[in-house]
PDB file of N, CA and C in Angstrom:
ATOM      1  N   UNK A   1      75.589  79.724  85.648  1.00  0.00           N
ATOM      2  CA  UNK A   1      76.429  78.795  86.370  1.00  0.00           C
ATOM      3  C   UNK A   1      76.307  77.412  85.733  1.00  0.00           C
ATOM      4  N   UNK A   2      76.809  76.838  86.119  1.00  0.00           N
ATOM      5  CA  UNK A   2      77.046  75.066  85.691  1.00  0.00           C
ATOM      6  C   UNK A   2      76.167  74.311  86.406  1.00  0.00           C
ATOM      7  N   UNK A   3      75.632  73.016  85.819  1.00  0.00           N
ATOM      8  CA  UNK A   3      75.217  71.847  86.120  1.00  0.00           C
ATOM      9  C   UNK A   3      75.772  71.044  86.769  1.00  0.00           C
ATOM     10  N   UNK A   4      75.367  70.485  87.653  1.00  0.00           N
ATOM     11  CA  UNK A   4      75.527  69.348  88.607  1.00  0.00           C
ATOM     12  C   UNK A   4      76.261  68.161  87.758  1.00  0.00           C
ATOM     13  N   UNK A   5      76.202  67.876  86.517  1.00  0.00           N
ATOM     14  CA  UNK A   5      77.059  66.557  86.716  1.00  0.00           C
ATOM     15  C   UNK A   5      78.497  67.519  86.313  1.00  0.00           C
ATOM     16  N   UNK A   6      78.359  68.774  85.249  1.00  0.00           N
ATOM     17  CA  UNK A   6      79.273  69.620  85.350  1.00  0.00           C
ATOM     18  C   UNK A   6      80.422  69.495  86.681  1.00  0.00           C
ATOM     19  N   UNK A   7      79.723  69.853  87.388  1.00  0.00           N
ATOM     20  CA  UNK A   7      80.382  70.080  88.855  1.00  0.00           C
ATOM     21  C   UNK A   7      81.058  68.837  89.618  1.00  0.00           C
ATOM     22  N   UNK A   8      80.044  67.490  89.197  1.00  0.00           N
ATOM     23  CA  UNK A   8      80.897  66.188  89.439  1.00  0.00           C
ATOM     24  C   UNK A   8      82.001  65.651  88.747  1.00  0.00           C
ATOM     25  N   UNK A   9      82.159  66.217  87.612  1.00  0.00           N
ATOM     26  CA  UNK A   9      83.290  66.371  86.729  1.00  0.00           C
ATOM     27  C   UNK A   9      84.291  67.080  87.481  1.00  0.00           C
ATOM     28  N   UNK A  10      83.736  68.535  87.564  1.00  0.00           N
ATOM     29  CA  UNK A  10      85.132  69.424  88.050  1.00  0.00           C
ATOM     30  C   UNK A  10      85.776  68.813  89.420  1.00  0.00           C
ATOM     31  N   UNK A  11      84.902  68.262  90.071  1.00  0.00           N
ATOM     32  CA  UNK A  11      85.105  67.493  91.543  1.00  0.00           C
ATOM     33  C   UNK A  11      86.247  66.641  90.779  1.00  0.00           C
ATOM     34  N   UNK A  12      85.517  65.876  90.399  1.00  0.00           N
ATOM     35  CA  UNK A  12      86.729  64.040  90.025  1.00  0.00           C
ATOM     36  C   UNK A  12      87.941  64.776  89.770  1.00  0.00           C
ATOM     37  N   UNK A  13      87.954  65.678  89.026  1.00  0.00           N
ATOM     38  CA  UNK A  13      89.504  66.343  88.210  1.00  0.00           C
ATOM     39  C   UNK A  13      89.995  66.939  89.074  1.00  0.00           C
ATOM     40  N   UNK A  14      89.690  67.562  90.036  1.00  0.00           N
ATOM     41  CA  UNK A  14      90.281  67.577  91.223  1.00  0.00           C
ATOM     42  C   UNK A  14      90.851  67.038  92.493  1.00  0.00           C
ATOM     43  N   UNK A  15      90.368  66.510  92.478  1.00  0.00           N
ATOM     44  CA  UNK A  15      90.524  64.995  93.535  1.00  0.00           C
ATOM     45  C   UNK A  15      91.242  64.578  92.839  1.00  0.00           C
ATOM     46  N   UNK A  16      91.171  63.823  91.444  1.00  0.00           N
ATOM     47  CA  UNK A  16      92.180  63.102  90.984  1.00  0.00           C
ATOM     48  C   UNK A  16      91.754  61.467  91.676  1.00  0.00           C
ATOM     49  N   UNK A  17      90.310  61.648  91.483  1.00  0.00           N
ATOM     50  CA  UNK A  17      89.699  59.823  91.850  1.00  0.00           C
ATOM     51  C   UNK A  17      88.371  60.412  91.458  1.00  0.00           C
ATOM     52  N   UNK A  18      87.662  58.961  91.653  1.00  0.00           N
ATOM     53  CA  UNK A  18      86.151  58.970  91.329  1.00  0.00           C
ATOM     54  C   UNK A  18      85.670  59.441  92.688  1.00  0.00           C
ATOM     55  N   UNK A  19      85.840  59.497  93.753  1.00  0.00           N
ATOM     56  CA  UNK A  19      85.489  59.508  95.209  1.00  0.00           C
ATOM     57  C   UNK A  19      84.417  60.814  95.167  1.00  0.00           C
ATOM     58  N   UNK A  20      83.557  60.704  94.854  1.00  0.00           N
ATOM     59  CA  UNK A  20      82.810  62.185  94.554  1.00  0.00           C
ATOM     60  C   UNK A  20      81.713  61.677  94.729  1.00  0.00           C
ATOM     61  N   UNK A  21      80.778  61.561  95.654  1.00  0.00           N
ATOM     62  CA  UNK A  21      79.266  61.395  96.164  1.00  0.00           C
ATOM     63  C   UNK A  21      78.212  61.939  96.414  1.00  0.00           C
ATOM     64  N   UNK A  22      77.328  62.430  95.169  1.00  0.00           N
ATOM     65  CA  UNK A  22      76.086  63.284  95.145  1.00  0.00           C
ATOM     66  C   UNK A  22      74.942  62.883  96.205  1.00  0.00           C
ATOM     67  N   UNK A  23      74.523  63.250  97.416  1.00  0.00           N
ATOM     68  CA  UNK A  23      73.383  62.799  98.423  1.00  0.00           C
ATOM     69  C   UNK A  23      73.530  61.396  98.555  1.00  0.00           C
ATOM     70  N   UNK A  24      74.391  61.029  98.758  1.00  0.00           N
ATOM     71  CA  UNK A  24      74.982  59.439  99.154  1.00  0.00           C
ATOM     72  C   UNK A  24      73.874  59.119  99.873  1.00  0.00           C
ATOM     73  N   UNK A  25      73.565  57.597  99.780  1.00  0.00           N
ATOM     74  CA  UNK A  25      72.551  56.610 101.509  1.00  0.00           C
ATOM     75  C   UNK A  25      74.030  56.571 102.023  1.00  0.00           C
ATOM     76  N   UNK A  26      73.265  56.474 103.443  1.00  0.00           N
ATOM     77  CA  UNK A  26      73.764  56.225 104.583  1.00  0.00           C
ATOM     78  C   UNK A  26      74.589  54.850 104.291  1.00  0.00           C
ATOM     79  N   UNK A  27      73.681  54.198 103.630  1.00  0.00           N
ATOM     80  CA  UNK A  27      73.915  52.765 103.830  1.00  0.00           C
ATOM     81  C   UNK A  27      75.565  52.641 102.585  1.00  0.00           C
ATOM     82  N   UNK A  28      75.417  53.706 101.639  1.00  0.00           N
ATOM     83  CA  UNK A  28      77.027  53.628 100.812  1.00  0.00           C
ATOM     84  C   UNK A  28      78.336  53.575 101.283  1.00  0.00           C
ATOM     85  N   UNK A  29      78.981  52.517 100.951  1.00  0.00           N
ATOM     86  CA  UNK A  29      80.432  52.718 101.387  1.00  0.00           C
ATOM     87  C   UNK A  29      81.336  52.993 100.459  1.00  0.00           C
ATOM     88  N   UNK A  30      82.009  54.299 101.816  1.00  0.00           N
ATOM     89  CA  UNK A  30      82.710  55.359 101.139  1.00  0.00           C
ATOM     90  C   UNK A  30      84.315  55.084 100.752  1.00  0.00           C
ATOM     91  N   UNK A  31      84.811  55.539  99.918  1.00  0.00           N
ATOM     92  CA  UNK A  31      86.368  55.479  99.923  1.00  0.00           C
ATOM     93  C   UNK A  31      87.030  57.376 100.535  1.00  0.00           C
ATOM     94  N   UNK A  32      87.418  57.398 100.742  1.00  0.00           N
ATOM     95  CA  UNK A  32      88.651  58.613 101.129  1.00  0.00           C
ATOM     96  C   UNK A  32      89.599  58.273 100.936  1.00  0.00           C
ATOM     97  N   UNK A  33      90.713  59.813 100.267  1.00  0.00           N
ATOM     98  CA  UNK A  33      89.537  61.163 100.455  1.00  0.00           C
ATOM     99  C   UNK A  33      88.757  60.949  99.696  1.00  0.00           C
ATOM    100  N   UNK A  34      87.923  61.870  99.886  1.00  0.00           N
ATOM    101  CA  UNK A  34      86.242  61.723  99.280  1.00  0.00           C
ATOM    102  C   UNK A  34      85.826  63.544  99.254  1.00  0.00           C
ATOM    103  N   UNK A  35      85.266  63.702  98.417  1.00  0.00           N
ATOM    104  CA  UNK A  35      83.946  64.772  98.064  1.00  0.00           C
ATOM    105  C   UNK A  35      82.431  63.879  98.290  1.00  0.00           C
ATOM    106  N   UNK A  36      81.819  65.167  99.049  1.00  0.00           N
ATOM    107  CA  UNK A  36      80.326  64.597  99.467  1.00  0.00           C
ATOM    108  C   UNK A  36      79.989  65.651  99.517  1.00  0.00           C
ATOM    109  N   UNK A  37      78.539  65.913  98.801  1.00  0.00           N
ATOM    110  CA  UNK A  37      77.770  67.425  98.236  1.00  0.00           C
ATOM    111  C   UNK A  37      76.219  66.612  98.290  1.00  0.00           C
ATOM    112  N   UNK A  38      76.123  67.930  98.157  1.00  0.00           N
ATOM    113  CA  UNK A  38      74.754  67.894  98.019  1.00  0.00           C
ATOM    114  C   UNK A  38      73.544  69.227  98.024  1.00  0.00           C
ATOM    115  N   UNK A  39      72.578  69.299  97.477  1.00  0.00           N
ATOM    116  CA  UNK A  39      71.981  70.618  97.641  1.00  0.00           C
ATOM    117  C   UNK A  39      70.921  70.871  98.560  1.00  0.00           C
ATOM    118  N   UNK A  40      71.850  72.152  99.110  1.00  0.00           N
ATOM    119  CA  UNK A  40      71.495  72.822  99.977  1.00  0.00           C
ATOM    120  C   UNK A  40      70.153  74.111 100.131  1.00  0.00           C
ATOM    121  N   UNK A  41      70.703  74.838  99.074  1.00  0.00           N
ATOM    122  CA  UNK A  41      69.923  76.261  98.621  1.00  0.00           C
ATOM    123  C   UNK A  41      70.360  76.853  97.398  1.00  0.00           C
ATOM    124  N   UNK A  42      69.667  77.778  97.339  1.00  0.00           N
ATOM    125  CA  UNK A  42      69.551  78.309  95.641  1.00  0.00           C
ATOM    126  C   UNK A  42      69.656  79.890  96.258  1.00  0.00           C
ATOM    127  N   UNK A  43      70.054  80.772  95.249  1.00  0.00           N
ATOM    128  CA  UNK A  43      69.755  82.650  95.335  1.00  0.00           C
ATOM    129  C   UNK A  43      69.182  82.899  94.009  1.00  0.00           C
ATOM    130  N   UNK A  44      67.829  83.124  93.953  1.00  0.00           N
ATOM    131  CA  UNK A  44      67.479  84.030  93.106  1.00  0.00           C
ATOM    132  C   UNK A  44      67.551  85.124  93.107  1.00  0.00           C
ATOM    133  N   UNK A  45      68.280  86.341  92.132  1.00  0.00           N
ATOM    134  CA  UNK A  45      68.489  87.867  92.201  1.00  0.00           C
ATOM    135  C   UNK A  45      66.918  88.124  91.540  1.00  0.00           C
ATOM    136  N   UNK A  46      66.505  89.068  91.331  1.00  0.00           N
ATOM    137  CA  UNK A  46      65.325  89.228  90.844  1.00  0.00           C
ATOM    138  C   UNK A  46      65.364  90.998  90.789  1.00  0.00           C
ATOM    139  N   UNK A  47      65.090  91.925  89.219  1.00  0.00           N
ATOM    140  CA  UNK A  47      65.341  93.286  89.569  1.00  0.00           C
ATOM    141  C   UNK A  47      64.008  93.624  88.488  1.00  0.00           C
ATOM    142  N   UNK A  48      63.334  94.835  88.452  1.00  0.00           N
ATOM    143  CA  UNK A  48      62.362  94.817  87.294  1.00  0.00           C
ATOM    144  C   UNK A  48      61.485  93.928  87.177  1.00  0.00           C
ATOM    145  N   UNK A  49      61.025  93.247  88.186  1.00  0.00           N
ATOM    146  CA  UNK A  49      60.150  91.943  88.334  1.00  0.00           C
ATOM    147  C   UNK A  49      60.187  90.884  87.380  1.00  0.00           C
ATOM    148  N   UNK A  50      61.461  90.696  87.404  1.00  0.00           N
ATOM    149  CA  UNK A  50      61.905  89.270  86.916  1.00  0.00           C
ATOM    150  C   UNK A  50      63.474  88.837  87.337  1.00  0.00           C
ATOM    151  N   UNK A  51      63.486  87.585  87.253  1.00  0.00           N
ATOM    152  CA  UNK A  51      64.732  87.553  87.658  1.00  0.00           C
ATOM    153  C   UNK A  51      65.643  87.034  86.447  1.00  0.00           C
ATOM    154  N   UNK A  52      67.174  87.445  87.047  1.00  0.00           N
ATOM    155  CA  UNK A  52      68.151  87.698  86.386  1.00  0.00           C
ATOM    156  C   UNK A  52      69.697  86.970  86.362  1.00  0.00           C
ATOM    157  N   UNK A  53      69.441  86.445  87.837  1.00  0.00           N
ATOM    158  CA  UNK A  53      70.321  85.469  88.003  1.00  0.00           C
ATOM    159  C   UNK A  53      70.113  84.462  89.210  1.00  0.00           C
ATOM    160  N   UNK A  54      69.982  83.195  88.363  1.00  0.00           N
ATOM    161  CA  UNK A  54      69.589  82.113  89.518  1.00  0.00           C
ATOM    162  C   UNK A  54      70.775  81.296  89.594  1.00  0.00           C
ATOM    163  N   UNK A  55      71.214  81.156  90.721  1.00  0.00           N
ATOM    164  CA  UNK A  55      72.432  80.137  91.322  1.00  0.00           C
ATOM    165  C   UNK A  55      71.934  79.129  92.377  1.00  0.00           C
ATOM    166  N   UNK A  56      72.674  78.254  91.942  1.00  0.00           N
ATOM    167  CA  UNK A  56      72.463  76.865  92.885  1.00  0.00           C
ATOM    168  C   UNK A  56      73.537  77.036  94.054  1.00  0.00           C
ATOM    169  N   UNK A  57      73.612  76.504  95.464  1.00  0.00           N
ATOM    170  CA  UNK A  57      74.308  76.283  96.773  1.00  0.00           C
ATOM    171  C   UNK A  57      74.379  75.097  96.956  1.00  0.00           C
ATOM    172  N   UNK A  58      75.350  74.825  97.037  1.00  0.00           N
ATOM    173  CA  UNK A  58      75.842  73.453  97.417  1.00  0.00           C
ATOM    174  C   UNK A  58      77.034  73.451  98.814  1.00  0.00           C
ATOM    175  N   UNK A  59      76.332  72.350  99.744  1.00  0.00           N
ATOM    176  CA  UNK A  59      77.227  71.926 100.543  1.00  0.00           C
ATOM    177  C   UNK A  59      78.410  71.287 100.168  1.00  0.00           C
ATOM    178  N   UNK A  60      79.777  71.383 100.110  1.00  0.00           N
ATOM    179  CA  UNK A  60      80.437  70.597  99.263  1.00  0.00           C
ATOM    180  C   UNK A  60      80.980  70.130 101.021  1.00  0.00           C
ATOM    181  N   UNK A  61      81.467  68.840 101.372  1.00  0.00           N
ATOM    182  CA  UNK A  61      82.301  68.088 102.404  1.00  0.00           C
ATOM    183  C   UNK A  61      83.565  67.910 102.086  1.00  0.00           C
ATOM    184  N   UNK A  62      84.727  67.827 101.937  1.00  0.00           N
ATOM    185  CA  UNK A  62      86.014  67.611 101.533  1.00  0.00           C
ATOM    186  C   UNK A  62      86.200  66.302 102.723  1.00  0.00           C
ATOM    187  N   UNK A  63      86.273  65.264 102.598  1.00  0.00           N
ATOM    188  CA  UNK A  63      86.844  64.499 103.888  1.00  0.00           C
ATOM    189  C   UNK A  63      88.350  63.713 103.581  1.00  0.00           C
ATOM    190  N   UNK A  64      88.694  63.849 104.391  1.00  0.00           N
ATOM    191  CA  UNK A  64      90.555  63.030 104.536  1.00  0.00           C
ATOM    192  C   UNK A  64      90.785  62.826 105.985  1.00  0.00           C
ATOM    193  N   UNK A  65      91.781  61.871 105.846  1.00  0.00           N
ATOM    194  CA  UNK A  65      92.862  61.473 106.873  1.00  0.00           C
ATOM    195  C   UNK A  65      93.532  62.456 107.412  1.00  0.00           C
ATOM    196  N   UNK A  66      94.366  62.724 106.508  1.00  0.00           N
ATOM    197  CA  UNK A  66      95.483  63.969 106.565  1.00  0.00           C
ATOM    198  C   UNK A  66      94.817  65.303 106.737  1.00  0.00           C
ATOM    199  N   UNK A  67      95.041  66.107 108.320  1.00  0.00           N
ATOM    200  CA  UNK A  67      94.839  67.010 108.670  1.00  0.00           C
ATOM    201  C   UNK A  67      95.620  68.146 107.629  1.00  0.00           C
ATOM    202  N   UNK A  68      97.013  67.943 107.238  1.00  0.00           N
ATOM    203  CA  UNK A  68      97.541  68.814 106.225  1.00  0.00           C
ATOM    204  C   UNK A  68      97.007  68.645 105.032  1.00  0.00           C
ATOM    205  N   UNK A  69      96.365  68.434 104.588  1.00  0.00           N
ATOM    206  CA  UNK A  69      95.663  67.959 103.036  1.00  0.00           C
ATOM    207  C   UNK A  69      95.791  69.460 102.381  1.00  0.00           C
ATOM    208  N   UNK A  70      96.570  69.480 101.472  1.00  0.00           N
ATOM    209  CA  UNK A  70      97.075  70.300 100.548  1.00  0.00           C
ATOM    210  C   UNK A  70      95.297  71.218  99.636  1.00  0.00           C
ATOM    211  N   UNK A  71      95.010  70.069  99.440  1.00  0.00           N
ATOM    212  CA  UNK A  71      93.541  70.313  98.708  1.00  0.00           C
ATOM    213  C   UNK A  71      92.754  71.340  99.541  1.00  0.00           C
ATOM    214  N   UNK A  72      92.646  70.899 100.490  1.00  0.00           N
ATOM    215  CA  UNK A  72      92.267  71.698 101.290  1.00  0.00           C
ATOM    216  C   UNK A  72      92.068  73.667 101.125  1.00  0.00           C
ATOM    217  N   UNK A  73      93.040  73.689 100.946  1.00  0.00           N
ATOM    218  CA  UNK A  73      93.148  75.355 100.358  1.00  0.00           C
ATOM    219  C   UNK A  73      92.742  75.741  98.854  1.00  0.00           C
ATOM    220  N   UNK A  74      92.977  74.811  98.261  1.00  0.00           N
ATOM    221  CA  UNK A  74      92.958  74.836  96.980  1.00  0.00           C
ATOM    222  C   UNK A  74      91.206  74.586  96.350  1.00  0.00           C
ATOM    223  N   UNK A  75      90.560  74.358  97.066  1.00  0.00           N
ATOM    224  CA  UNK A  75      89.047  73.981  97.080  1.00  0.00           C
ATOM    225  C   UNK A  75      88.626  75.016  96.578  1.00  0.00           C
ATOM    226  N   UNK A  76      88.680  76.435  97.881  1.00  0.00           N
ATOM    227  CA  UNK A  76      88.126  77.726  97.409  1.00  0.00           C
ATOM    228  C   UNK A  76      89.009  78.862  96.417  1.00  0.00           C
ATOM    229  N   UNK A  77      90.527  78.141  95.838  1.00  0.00           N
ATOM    230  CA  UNK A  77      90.907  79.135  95.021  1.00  0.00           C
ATOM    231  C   UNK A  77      90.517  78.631  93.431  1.00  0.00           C
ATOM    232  N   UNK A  78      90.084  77.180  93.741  1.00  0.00           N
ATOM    233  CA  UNK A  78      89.988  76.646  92.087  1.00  0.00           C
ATOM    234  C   UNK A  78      87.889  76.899  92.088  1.00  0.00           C
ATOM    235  N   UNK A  79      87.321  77.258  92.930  1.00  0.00           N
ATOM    236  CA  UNK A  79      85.950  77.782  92.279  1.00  0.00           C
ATOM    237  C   UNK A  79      85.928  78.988  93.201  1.00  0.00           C
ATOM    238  N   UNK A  80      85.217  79.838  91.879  1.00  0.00           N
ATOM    239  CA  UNK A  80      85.501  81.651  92.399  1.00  0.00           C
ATOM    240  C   UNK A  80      84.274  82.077  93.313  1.00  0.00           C
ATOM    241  N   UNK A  81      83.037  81.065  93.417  1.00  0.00           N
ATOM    242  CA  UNK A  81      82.120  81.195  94.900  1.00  0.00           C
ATOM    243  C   UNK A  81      82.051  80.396  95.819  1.00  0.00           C
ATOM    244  N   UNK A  82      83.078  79.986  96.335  1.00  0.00           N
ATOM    245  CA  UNK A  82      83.156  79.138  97.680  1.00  0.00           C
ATOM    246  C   UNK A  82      83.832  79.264  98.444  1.00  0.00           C
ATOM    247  N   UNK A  83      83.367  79.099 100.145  1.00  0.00           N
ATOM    248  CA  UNK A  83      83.836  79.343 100.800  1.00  0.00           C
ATOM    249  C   UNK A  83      84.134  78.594 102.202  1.00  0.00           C
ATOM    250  N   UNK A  84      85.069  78.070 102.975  1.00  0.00           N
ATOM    251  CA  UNK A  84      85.242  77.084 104.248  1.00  0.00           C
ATOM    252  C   UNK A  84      84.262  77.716 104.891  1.00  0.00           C
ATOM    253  N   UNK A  85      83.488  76.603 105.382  1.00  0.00           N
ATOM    254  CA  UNK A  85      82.132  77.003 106.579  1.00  0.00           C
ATOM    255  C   UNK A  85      82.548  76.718 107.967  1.00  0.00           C
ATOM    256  N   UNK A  86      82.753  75.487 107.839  1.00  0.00           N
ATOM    257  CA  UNK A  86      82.971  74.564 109.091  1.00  0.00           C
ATOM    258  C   UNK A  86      83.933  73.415 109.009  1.00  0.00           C
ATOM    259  N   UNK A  87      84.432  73.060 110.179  1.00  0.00           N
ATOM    260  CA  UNK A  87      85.273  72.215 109.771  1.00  0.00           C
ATOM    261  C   UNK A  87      85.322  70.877 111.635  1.00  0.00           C
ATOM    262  N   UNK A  88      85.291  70.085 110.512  1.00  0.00           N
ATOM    263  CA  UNK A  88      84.838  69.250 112.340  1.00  0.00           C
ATOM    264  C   UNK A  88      85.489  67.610 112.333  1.00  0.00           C
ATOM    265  N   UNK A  89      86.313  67.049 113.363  1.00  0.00           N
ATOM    266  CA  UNK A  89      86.376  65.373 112.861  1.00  0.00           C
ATOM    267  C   UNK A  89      85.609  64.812 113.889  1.00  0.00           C
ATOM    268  N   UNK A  90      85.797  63.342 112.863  1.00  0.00           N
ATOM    269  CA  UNK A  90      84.673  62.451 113.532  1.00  0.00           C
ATOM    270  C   UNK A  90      85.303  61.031 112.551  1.00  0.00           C
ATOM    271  N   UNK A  91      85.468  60.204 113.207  1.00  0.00           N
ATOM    272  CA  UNK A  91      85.920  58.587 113.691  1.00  0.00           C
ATOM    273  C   UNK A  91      87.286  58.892 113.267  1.00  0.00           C
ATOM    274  N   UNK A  92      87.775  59.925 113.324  1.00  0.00           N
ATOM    275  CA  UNK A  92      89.861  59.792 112.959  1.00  0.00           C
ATOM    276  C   UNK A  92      89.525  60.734 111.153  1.00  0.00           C
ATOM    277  N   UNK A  93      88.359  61.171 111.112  1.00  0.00           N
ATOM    278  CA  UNK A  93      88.555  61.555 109.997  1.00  0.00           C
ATOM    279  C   UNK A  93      88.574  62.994 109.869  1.00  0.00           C
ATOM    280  N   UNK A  94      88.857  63.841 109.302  1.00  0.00           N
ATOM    281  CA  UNK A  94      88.681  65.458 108.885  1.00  0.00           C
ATOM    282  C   UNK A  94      87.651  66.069 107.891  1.00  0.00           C
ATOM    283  N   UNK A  95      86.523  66.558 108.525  1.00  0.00           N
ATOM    284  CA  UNK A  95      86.002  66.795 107.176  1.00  0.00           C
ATOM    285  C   UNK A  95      85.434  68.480 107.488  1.00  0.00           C
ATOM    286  N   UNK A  96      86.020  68.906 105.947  1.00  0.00           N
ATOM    287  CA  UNK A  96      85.966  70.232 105.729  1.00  0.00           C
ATOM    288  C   UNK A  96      84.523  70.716 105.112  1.00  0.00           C
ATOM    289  N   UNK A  97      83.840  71.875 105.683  1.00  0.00           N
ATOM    290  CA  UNK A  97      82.866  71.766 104.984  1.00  0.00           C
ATOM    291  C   UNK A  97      82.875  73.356 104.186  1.00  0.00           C
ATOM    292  N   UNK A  98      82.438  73.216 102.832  1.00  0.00           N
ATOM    293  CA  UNK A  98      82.387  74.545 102.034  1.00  0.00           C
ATOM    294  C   UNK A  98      81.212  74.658 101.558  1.00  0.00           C
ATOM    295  N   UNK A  99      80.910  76.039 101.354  1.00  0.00           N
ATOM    296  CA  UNK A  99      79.691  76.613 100.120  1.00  0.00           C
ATOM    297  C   UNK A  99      79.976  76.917  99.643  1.00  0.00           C
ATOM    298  N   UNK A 100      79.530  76.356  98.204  1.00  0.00           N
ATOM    299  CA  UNK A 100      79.739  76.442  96.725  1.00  0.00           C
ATOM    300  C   UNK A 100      78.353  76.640  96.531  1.00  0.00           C
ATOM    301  N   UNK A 101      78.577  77.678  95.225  1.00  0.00           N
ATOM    302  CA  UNK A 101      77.835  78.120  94.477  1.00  0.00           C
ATOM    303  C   UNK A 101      78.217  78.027  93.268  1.00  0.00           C
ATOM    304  N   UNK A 102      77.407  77.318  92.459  1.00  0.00           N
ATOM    305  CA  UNK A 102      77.959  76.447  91.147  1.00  0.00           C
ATOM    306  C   UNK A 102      76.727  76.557  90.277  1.00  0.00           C
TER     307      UNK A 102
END
């Protein structure tokens, strides 16, 4: 799988802005829409007493205004392990939450 700034790349080019925030402080101010990730968990496969394939989990956040946000769908068809978890607003905002495995 790919590297983390890898993945902040594929983020920006998607979005189509810099708005992409690896374990942000609290104290950062944000622009939206916005990507906000961060790591979550890892899967090690392990067969023959060693392992064979290690993947990283990432929380990815999608946040917007716009309840129709086109991107939205397009999150889990443009990376082939992720998936909508949850999805919840909070101050007028929408934020989608996915697992990625990257």
């Amino acid at each position: 799988m790919g590297t983390r700034p890898n993945l902040d790349r594929e983020l920006r080019t998607l979005l189509g802005s810099t708005n992409c925030y690896f374990q942000p402080p609290e104290t950062m101010k944000i622009k939206f829409p916005c990507f906000i990730y961060k790591l979550s968990n890892a899967q090690n496969l392990r067969a023959d007493d060693e392992s064979y394939l290690y993947t990283r989990r990432y929380q990815l956040t999608y946040v917007t205004k716009d309840p129709d946000d086109s991107l939205v769908d397009l999150i889990p068809k443009h990376f082939k392990y992720c998936s909508l978890s949850t999805f919840f607003t909070s101050d007028n905002l929408n934020h989608y939450n996915y697992d990625l495995y990257y």
